[in-house]
N, C-alpha and C. Protein backbone atom coordinates (compact mmCIF):
# COMPACT_ATOMS: atom_id res chain seq x y z
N UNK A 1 -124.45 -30.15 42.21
CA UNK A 1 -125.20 -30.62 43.34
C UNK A 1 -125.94 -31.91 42.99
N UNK A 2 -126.80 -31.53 41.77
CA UNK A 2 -127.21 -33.32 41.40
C UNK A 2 -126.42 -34.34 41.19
N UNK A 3 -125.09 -34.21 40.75
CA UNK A 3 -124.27 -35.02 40.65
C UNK A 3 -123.86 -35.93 42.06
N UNK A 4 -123.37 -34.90 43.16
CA UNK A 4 -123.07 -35.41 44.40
C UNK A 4 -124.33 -36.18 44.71
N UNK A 5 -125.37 -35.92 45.02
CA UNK A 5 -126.79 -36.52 45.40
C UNK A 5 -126.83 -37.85 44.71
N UNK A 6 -126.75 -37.88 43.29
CA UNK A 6 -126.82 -38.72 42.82
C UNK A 6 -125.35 -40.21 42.64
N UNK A 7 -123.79 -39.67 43.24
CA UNK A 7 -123.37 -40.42 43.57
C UNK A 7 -123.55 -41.01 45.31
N UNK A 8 -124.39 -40.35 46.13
CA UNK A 8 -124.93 -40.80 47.84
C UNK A 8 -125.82 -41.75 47.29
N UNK A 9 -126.63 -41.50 46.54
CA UNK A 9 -127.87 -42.26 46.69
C UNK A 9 -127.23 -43.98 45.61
N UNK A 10 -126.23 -44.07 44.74
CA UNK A 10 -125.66 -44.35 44.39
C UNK A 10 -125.08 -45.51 45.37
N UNK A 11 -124.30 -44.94 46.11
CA UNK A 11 -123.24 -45.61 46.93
C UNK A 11 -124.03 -46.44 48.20
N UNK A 12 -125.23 -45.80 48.13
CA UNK A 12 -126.12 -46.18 49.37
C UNK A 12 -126.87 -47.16 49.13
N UNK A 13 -127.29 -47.30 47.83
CA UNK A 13 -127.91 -48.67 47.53
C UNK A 13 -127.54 -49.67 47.14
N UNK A 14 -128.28 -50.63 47.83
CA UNK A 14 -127.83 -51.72 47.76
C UNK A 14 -128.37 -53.07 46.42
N UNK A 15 -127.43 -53.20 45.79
CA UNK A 15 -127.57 -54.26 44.69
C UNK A 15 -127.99 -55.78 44.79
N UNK A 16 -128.51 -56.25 44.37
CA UNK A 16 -129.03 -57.73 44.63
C UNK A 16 -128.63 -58.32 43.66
N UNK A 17 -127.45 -58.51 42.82
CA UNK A 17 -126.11 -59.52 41.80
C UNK A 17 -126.06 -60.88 42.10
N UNK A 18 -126.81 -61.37 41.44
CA UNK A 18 -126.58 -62.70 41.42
C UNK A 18 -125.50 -63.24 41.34
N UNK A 19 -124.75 -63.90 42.74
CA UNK A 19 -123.76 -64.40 43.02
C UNK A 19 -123.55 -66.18 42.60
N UNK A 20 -122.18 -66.44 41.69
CA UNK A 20 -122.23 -67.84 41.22
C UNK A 20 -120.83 -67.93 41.77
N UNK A 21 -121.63 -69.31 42.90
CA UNK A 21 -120.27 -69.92 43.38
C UNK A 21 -119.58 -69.34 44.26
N UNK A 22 -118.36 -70.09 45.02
CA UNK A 22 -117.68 -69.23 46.32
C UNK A 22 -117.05 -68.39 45.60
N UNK A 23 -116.74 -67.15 45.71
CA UNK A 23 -115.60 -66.34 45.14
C UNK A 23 -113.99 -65.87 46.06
N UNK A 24 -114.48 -66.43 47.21
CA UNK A 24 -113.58 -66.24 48.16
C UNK A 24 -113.30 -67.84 49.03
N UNK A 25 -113.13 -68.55 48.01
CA UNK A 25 -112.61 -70.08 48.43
C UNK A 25 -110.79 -69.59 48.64
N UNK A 26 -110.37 -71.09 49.68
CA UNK A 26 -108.87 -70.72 49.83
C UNK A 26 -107.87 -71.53 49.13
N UNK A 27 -106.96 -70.34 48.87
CA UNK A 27 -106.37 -71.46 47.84
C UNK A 27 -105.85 -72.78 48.40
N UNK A 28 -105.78 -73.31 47.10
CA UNK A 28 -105.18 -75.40 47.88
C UNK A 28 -104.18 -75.44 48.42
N UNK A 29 -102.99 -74.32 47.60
CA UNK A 29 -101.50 -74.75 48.11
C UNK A 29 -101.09 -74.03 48.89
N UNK A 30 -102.04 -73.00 50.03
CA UNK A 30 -102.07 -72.59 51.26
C UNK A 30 -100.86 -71.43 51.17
N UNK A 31 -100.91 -71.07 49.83
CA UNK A 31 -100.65 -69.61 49.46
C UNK A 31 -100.93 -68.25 49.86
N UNK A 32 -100.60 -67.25 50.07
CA UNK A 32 -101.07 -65.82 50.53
C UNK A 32 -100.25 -64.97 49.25
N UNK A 33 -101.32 -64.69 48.50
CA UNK A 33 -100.67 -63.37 47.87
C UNK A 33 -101.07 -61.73 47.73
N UNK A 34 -100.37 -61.28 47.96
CA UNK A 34 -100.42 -59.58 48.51
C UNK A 34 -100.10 -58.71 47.40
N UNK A 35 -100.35 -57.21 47.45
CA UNK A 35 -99.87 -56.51 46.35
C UNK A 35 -98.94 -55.65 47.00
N UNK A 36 -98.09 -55.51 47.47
CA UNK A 36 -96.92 -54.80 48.32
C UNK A 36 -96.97 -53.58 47.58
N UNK A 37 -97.47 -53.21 46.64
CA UNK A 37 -97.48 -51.55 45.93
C UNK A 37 -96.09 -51.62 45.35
N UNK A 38 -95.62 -51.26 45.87
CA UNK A 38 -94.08 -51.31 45.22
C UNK A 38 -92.68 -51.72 45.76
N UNK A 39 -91.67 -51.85 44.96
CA UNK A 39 -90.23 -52.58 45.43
C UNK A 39 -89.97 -51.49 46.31
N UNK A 40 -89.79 -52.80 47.67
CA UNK A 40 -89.17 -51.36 48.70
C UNK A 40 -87.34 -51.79 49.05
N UNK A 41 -87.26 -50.64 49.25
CA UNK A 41 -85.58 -50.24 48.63
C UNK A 41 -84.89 -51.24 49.34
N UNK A 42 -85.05 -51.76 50.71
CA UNK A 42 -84.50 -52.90 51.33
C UNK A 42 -84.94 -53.86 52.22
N UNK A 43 -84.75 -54.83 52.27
CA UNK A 43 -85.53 -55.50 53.00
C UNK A 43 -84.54 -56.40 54.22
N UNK A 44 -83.43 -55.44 54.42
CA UNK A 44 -82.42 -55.73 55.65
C UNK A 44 -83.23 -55.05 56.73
N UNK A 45 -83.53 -55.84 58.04
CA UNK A 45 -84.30 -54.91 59.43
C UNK A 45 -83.51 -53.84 59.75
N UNK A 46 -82.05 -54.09 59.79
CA UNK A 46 -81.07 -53.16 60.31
C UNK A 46 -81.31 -51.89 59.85
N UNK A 47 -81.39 -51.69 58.09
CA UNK A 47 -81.51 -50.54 57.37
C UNK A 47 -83.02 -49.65 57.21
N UNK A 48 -84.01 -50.56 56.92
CA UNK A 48 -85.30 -50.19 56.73
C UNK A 48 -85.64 -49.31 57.54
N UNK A 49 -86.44 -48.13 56.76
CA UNK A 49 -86.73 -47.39 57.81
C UNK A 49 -88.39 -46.83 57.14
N UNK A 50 -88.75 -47.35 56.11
CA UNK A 50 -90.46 -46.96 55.95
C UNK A 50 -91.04 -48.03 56.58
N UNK A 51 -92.60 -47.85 56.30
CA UNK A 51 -93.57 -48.46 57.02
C UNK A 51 -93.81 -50.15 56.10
N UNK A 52 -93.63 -49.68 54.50
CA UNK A 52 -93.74 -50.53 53.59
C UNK A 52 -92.74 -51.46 53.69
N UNK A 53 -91.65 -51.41 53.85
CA UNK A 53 -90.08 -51.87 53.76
C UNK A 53 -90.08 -52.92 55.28
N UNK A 54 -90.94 -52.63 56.48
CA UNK A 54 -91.10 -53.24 57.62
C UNK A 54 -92.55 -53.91 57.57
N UNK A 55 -93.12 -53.40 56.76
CA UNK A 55 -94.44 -55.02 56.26
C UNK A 55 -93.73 -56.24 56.11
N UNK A 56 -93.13 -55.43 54.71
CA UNK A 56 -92.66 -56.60 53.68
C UNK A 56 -91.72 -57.43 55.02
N UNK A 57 -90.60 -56.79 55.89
CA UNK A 57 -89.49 -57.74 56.36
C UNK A 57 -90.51 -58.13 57.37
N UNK A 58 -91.51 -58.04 57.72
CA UNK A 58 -92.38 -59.36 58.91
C UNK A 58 -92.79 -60.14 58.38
N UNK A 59 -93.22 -60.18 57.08
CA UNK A 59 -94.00 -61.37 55.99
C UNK A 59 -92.59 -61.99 55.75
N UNK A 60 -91.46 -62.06 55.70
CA UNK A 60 -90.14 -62.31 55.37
C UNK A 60 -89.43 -63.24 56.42
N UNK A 61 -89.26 -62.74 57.85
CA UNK A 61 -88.47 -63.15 58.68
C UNK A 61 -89.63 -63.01 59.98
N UNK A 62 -89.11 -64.42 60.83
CA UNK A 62 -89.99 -64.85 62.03
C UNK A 62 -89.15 -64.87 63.17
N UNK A 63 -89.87 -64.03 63.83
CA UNK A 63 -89.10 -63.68 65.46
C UNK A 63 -88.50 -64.50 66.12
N UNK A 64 -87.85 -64.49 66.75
CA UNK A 64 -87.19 -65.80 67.23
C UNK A 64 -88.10 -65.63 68.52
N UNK A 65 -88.90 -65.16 69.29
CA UNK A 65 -89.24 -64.70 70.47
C UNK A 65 -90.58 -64.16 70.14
N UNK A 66 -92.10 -65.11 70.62
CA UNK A 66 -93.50 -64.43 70.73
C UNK A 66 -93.70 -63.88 71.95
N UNK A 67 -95.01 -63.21 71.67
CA UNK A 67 -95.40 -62.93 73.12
C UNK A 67 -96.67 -63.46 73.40
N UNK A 68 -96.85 -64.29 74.29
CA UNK A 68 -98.53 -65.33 74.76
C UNK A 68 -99.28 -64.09 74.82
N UNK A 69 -100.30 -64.30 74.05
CA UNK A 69 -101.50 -63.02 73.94
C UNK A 69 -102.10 -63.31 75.53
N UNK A 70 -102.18 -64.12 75.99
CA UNK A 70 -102.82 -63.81 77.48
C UNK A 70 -102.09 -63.30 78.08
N UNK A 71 -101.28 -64.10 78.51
CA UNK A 71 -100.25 -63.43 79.39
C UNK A 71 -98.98 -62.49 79.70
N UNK A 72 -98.85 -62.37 77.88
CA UNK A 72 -97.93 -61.69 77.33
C UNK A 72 -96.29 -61.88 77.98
N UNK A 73 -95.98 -62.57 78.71
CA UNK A 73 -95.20 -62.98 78.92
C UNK A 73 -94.02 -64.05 77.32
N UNK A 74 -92.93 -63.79 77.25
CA UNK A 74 -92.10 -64.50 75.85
C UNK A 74 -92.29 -65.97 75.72
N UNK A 75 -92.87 -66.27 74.55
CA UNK A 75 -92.71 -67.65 73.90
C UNK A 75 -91.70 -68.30 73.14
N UNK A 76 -90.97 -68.89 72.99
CA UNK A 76 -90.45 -69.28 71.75
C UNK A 76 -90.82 -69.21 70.41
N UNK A 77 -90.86 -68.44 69.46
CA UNK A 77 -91.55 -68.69 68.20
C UNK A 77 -90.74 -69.36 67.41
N UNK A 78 -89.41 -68.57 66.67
CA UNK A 78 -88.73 -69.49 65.69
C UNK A 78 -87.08 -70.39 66.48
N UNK A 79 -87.39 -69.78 68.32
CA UNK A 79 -85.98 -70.21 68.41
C UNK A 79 -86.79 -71.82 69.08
N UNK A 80 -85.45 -72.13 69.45
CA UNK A 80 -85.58 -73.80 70.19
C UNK A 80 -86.47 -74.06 71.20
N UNK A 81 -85.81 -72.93 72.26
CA UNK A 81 -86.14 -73.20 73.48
C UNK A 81 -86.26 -71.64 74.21
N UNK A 82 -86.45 -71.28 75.68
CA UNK A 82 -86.56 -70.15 75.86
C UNK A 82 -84.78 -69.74 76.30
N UNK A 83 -84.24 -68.51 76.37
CA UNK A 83 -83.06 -68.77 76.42
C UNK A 83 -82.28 -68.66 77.62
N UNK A 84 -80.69 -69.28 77.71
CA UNK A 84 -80.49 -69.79 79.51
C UNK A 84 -79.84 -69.04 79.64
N UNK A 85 -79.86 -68.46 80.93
CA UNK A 85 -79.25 -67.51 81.96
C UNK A 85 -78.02 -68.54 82.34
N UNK A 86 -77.15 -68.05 82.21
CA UNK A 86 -75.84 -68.90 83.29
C UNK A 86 -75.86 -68.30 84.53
N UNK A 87 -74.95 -69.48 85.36
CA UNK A 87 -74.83 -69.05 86.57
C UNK A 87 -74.65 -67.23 87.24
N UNK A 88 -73.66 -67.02 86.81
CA UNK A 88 -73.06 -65.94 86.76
C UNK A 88 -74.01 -64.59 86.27
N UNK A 89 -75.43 -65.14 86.29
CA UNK A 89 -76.39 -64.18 85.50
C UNK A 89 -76.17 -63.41 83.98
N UNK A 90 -76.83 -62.45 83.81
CA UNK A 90 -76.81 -62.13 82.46
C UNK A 90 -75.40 -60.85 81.77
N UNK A 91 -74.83 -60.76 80.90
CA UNK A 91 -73.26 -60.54 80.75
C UNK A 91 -73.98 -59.24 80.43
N UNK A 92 -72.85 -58.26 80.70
CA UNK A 92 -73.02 -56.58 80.34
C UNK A 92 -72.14 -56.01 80.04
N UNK A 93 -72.00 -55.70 78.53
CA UNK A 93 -71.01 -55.59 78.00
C UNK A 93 -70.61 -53.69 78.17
N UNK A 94 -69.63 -53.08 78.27
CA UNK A 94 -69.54 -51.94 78.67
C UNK A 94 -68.87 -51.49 77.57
């Protein structure tokens, strides 16, 4: 029981550590590095099927297609342009 008490009262107070310098400056060469935990078994979209394995392939590959946070309506992200309907409307393959 003193033990628990004494890790609350512990966790609850607050330290005054003299802090030197930014410690959370960004890096120069506009780097992001992550600890992914571990090699996940694939990083094909088709195959993946954990949660880890579909981090990693969004940090990897960029949608061809956003969605406008207002309006949520599709943006272009990685394609050209938005994409064209032909005359004949859209094909349905059976």
């Amino acid at each position: 029981m003193l033990v628990a008490i004494s890790l609350i009262v512990t966790a609850c107070s607050s330290t005054n550590a003299p802090t030197t310098g930014n410690t959370t400056a960004a890096d120069p060469n506009g780097e992001l590095n992550t600890n992914p935990g571990g090699e996940p078994d694939t990083i094909d979209p088709q195959k993946e099927s954990f949660v880890n394995e579909v981090a990693q392939t969004m940090m990897v590959f960029e949608a061809l297609m956003n969605f406008d946070p207002k309006t949520l309506r599709p943006i272009p992200g990685a394609a050209k342009d938005q994409p064209k309907v032909s005359a004949d409307g859209p094909s349905r393959s059976v």
